[in-house]
N, C-alpha and C. Protein backbone atom coordinates (compact mmCIF):
# COMPACT_ATOMS: atom_id res chain seq x y z
N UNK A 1 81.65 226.34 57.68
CA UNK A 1 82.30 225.11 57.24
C UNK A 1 81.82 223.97 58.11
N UNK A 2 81.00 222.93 57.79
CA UNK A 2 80.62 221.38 58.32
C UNK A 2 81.99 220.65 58.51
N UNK A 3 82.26 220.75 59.78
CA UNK A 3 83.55 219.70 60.03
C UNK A 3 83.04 218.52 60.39
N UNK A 4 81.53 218.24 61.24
CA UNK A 4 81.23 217.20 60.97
C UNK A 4 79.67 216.68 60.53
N UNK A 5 79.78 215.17 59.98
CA UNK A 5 77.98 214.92 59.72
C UNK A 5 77.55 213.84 60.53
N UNK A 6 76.57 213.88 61.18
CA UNK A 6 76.43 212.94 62.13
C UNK A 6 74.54 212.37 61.79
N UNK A 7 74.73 211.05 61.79
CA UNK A 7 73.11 210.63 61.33
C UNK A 7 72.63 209.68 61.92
N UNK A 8 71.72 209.75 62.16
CA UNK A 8 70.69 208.60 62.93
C UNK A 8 70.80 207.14 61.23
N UNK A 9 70.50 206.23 62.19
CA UNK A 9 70.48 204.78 61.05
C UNK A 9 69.50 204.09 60.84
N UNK A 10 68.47 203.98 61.86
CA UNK A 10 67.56 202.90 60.95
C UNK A 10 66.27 204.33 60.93
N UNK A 11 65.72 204.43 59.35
CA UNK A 11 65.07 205.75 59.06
C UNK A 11 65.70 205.99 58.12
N UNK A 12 66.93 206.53 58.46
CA UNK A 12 67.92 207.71 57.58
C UNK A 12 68.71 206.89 56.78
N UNK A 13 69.98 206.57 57.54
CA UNK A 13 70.78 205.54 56.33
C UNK A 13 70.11 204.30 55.80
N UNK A 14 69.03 203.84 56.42
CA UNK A 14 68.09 202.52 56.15
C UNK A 14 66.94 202.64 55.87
N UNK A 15 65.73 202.23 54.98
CA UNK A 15 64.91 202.47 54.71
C UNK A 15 63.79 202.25 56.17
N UNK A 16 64.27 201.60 57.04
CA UNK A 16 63.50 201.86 58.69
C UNK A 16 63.53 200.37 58.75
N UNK A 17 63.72 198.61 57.57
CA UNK A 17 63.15 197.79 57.99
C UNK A 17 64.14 196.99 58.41
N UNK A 18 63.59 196.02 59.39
CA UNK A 18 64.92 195.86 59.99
C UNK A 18 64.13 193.57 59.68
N UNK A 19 64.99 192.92 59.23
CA UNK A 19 64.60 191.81 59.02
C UNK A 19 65.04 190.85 60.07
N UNK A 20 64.36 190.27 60.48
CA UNK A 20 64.89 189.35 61.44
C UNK A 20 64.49 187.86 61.20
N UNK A 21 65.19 187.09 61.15
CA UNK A 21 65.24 185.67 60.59
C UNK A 21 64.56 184.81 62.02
N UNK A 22 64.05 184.83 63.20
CA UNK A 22 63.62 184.02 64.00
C UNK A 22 64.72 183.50 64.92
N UNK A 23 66.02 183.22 64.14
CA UNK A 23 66.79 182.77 64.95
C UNK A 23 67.77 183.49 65.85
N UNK A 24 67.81 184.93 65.43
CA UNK A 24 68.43 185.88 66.25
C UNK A 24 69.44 186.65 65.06
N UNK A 25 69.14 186.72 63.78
CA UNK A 25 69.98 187.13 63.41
C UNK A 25 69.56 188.37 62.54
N UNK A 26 69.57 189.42 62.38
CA UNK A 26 69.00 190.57 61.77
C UNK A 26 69.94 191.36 60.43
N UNK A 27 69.00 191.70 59.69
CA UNK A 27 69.76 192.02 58.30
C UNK A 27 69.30 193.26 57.65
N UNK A 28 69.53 194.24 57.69
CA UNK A 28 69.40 195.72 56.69
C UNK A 28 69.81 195.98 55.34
N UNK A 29 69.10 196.29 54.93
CA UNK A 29 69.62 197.35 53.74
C UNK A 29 70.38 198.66 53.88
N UNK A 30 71.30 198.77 52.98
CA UNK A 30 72.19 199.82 52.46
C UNK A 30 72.19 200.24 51.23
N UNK A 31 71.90 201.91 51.11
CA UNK A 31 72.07 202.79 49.76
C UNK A 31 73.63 202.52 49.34
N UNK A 32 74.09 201.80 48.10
CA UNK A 32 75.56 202.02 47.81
C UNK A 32 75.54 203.58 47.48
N UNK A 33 74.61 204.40 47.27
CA UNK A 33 75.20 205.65 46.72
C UNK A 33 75.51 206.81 48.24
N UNK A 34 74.47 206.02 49.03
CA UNK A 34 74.31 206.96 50.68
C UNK A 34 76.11 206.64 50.64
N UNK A 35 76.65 205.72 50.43
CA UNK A 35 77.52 204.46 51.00
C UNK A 35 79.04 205.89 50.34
N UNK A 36 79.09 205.90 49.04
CA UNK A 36 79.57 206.84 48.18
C UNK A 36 79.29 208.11 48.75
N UNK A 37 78.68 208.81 49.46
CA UNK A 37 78.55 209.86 49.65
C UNK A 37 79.30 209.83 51.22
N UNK A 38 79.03 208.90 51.44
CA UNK A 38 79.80 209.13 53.18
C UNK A 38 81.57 209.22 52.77
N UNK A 39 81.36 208.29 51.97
CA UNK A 39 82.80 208.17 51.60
C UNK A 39 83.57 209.06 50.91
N UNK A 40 83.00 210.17 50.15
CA UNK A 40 83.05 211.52 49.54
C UNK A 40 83.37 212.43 50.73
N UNK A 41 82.46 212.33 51.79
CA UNK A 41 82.55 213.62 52.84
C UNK A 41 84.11 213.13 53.52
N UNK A 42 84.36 211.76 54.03
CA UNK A 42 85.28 211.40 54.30
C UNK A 42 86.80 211.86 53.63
N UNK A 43 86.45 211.69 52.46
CA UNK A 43 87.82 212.11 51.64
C UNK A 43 88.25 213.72 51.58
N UNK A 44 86.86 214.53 52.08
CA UNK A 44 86.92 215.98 52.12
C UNK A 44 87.32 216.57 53.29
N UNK A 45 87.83 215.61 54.67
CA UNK A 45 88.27 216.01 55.77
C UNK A 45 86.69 216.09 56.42
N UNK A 46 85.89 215.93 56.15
CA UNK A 46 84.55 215.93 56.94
C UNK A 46 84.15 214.74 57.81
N UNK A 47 84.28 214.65 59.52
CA UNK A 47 84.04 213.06 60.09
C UNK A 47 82.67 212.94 59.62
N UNK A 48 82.55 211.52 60.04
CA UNK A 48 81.19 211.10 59.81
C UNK A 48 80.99 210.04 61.00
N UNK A 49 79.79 210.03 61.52
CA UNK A 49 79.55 209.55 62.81
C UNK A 49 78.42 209.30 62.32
N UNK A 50 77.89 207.54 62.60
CA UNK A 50 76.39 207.34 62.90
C UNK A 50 75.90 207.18 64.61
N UNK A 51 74.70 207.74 64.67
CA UNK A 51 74.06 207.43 66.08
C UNK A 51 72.89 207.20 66.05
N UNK A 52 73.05 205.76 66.70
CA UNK A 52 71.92 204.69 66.35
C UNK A 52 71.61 204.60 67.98
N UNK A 53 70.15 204.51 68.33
CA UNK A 53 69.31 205.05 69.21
C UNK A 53 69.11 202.76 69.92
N UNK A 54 69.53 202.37 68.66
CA UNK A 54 69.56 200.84 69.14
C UNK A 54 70.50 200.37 68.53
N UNK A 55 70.75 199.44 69.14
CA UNK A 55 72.17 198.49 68.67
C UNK A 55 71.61 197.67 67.63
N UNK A 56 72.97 197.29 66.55
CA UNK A 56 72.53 196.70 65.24
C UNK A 56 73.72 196.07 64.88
N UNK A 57 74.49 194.58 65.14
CA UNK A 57 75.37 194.32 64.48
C UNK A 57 75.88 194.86 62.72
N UNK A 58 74.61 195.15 62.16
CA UNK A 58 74.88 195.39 61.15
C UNK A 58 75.29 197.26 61.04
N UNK A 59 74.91 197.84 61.78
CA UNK A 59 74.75 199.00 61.82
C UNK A 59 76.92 199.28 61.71
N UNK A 60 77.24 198.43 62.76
CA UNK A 60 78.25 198.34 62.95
C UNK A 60 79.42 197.84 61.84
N UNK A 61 78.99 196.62 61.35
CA UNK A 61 79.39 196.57 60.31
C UNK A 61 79.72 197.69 58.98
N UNK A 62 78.49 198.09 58.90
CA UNK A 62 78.27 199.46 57.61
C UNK A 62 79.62 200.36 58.18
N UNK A 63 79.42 200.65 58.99
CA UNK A 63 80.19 201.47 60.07
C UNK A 63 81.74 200.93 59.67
N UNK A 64 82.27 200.22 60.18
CA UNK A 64 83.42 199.45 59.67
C UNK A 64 83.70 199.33 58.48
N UNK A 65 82.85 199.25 57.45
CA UNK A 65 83.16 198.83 56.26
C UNK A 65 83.68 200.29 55.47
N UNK A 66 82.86 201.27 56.08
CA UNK A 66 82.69 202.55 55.35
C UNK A 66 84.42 203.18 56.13
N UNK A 67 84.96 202.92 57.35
CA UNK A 67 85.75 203.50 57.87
C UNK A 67 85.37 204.81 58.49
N UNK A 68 84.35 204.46 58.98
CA UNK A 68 83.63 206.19 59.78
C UNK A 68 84.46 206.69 60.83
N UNK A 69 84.33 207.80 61.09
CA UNK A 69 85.04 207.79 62.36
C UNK A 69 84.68 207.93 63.38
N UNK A 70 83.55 207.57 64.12
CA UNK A 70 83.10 206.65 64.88
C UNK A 70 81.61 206.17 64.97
N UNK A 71 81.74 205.31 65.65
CA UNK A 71 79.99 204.57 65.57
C UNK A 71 79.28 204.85 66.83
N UNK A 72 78.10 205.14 67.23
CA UNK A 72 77.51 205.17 68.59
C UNK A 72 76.07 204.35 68.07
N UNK A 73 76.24 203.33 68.53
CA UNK A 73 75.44 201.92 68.32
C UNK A 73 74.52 201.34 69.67
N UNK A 74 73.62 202.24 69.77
CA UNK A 74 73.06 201.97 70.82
C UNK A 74 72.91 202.90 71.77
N UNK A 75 72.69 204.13 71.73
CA UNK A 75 72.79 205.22 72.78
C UNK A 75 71.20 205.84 73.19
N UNK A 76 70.98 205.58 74.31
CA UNK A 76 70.02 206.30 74.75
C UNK A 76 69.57 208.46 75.16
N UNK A 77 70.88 208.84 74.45
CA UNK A 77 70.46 210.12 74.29
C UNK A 77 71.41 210.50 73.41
N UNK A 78 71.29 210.66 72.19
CA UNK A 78 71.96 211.53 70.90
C UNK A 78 72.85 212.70 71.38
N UNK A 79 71.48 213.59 71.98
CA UNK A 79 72.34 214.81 71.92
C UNK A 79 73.29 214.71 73.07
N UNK A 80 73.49 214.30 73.57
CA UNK A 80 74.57 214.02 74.57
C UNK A 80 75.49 213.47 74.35
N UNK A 81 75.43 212.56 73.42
CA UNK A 81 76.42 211.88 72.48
C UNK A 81 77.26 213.06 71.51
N UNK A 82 76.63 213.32 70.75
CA UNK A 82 76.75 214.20 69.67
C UNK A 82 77.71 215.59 70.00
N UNK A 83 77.10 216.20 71.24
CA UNK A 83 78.21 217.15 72.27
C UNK A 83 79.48 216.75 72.70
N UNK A 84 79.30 215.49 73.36
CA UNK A 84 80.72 214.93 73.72
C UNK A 84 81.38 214.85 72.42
N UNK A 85 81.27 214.28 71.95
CA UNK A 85 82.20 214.67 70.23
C UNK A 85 82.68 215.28 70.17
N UNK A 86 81.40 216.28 69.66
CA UNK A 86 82.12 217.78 69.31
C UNK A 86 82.77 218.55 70.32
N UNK A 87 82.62 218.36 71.34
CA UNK A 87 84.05 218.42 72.39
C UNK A 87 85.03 218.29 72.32
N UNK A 88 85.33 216.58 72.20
CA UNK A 88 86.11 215.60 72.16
C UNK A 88 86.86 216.46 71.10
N UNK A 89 86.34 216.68 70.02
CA UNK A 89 87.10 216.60 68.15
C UNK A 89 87.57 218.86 68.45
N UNK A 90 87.01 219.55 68.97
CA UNK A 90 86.95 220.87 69.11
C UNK A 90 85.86 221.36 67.83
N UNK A 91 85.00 220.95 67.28
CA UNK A 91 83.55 221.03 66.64
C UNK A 91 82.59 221.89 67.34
N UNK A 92 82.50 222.60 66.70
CA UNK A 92 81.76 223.46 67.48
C UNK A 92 80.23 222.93 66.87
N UNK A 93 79.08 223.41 67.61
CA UNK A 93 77.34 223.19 66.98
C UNK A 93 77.38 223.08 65.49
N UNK A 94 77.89 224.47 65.54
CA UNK A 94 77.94 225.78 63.90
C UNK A 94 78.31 224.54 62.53
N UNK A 95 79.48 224.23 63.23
CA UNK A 95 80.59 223.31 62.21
C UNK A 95 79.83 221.69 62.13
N UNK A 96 78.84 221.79 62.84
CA UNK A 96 78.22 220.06 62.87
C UNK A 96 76.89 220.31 61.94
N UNK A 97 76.60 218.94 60.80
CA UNK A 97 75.36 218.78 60.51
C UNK A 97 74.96 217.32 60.62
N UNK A 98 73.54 217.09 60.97
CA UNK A 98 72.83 216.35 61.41
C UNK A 98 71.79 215.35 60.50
N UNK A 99 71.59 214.24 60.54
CA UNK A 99 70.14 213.71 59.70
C UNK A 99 69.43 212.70 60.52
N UNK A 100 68.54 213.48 60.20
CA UNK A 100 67.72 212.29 61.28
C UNK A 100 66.19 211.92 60.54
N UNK A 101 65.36 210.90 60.94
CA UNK A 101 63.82 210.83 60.61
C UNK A 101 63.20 210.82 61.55
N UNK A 102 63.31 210.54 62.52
CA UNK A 102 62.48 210.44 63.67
C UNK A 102 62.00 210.95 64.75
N UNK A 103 61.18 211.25 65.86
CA UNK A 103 61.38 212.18 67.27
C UNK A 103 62.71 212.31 67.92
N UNK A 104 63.07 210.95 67.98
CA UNK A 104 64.49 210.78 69.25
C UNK A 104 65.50 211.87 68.37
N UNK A 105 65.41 212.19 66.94
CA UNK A 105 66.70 212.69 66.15
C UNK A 105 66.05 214.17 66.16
N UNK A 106 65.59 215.12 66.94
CA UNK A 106 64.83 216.36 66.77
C UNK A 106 65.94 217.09 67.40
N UNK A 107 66.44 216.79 68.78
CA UNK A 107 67.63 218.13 69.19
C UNK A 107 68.49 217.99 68.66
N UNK A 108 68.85 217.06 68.08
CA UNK A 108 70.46 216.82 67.59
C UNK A 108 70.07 218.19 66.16
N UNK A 109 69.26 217.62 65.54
CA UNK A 109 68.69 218.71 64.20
C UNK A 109 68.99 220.15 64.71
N UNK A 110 67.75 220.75 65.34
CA UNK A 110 67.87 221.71 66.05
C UNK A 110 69.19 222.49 66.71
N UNK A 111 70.59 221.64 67.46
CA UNK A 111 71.10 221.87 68.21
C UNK A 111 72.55 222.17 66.83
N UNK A 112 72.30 220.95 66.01
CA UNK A 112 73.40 221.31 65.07
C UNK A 112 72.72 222.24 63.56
N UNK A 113 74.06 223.08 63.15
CA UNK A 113 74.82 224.30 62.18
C UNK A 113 73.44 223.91 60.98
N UNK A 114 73.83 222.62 61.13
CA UNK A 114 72.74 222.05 59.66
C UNK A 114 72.41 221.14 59.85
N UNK A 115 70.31 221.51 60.05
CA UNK A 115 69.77 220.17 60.21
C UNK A 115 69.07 219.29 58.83
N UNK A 116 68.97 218.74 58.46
CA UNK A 116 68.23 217.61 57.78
C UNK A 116 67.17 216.61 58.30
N UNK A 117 66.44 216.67 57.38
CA UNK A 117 65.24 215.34 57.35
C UNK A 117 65.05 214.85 56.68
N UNK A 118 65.28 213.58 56.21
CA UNK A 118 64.80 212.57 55.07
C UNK A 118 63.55 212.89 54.78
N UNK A 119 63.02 212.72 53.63
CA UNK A 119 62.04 212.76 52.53
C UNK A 119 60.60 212.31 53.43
N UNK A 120 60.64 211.24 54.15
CA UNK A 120 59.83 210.40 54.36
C UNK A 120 59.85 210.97 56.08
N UNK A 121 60.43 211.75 56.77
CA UNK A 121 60.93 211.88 57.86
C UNK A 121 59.48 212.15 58.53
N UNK A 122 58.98 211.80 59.88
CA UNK A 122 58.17 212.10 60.57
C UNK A 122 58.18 213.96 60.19
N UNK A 123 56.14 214.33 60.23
CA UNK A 123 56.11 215.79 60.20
C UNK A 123 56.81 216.47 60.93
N UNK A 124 56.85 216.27 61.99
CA UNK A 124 57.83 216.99 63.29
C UNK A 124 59.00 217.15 63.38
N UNK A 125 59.70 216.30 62.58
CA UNK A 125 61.46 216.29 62.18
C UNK A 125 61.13 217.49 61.10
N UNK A 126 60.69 216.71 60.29
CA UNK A 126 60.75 218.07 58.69
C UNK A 126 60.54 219.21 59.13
N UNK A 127 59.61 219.71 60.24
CA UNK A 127 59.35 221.14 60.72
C UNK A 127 60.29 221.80 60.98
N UNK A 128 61.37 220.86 62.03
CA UNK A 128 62.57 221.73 62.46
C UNK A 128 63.91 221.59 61.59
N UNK A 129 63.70 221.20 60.11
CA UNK A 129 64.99 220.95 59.48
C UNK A 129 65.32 222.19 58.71
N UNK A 130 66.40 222.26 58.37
CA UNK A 130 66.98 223.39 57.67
C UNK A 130 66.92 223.15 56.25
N UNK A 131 67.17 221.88 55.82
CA UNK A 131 67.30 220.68 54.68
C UNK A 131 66.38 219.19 55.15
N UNK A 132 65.45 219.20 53.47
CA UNK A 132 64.41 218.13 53.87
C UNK A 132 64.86 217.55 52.20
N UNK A 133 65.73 216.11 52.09
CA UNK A 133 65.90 215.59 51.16
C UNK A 133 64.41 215.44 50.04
N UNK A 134 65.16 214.72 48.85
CA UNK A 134 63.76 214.85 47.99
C UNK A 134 63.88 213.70 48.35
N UNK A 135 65.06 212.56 48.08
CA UNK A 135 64.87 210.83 48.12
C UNK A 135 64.86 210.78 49.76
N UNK A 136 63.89 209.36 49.95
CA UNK A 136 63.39 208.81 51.35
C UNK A 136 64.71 208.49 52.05
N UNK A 137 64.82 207.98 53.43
CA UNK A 137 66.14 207.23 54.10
C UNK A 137 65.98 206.08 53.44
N UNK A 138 67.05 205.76 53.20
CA UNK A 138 67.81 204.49 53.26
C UNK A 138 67.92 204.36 50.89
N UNK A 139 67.44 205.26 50.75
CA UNK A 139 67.16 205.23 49.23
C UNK A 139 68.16 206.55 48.59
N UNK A 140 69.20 206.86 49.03
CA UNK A 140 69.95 208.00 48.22
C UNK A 140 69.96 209.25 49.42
N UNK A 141 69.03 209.50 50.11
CA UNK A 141 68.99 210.67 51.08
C UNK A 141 69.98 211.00 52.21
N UNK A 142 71.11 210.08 52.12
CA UNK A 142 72.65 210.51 52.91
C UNK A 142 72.83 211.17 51.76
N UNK A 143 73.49 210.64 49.94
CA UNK A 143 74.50 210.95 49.49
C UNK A 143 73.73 212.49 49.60
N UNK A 144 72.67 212.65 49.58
CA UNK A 144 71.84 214.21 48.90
C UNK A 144 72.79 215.33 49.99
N UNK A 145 72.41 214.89 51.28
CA UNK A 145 72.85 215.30 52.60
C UNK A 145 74.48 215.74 52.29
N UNK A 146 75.90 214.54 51.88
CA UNK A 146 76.53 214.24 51.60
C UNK A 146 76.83 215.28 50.21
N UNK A 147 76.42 215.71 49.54
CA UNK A 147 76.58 216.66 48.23
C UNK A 147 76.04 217.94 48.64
N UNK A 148 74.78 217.86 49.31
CA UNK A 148 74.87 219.65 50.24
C UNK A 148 75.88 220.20 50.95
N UNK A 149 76.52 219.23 51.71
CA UNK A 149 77.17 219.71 52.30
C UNK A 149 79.30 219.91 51.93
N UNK A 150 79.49 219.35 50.98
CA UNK A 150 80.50 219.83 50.02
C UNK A 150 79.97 220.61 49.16
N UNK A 151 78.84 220.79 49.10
CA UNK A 151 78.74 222.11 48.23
C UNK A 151 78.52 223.71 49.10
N UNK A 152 78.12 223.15 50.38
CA UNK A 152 78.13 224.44 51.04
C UNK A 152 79.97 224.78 51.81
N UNK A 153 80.26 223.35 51.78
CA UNK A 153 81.59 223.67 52.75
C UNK A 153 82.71 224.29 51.21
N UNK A 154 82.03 224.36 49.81
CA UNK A 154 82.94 225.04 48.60
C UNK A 154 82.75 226.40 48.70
N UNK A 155 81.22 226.70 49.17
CA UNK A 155 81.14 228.10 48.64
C UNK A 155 79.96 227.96 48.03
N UNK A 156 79.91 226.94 47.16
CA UNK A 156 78.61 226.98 45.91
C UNK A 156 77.31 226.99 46.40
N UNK A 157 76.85 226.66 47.75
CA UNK A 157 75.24 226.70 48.03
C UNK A 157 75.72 227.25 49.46
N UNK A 158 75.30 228.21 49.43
CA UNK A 158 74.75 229.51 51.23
C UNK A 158 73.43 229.25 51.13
């Protein structure tokens, strides 16, 4: 049973581009369906945690808007993050799944029950995933993540 899903953000929930207007102000894209799927796992008793490797007002926002239960916006080591949690919450590895695209998101994969890699995910992520979406980050590849994993926490996909 996935008690929790925890995902890296710019890559995974974002298509990777990050816009910046000159004057200091930066703007992302969001999947409404990634958006629906977090919010699905949410309603199923499943937390949802993003961990973002850099800080992103907006990251935060999404975060807020969605009602996650919690944000790590800026952390220089995931899996250290990701442990304290599952500490924190009594989550064991087993009970945690992961999404990531990138190098920095490889132990968290590895370390958690169920790993994932977006579509588009660096070769080296996809190698060590358990689950490699068909749609890219930031284009549908949470909700996919997000529907595997109520379907494995039913019974219907081992």
């Amino acid at each position: 049973m996935i008690k929790l899903f925890a995902m890296d953000v710019d890559g995974t929930l974002t298509d990777g581009g990050i816009y910046m207007d000159g004057s200091g102000n930066e703007l992302k894209r969001f999947d409404v369906q990634d958006g629906q799927g977090i919010a699905l796992l949410l309603r199923s008793g499943v937390k949802v945690v993003f961990i973002s490797g850099r800080y992103s007002a907006p990251t935060q926002q999404r975060g807020d808007n969605l009602k996650i239960s919690r944000c790590i916006n800026g952390t220089d080591d995931k899996l250290r993050d990701l442990r304290a949690l599952t500490a924190e919450w009594g989550i064991t590895a087993a009970e945690t799944a992961y999404a990531g695209d990138d190098t920095p998101d490889i132990e968290c994969i590895k370390w958690s029950g169920v790993g994932f890699a977006v579509a588009n995910a660096h070769p080296s992520v996809i190698a060590c995933a358990d689950y490699v979406t068909v749609r890219c980050g930031g284009r549908g590849a949470v909700r996919e993540c997000a529907d595997r994993i109520i379907r494995l926490n039913s019974g219907e996909d081992r």
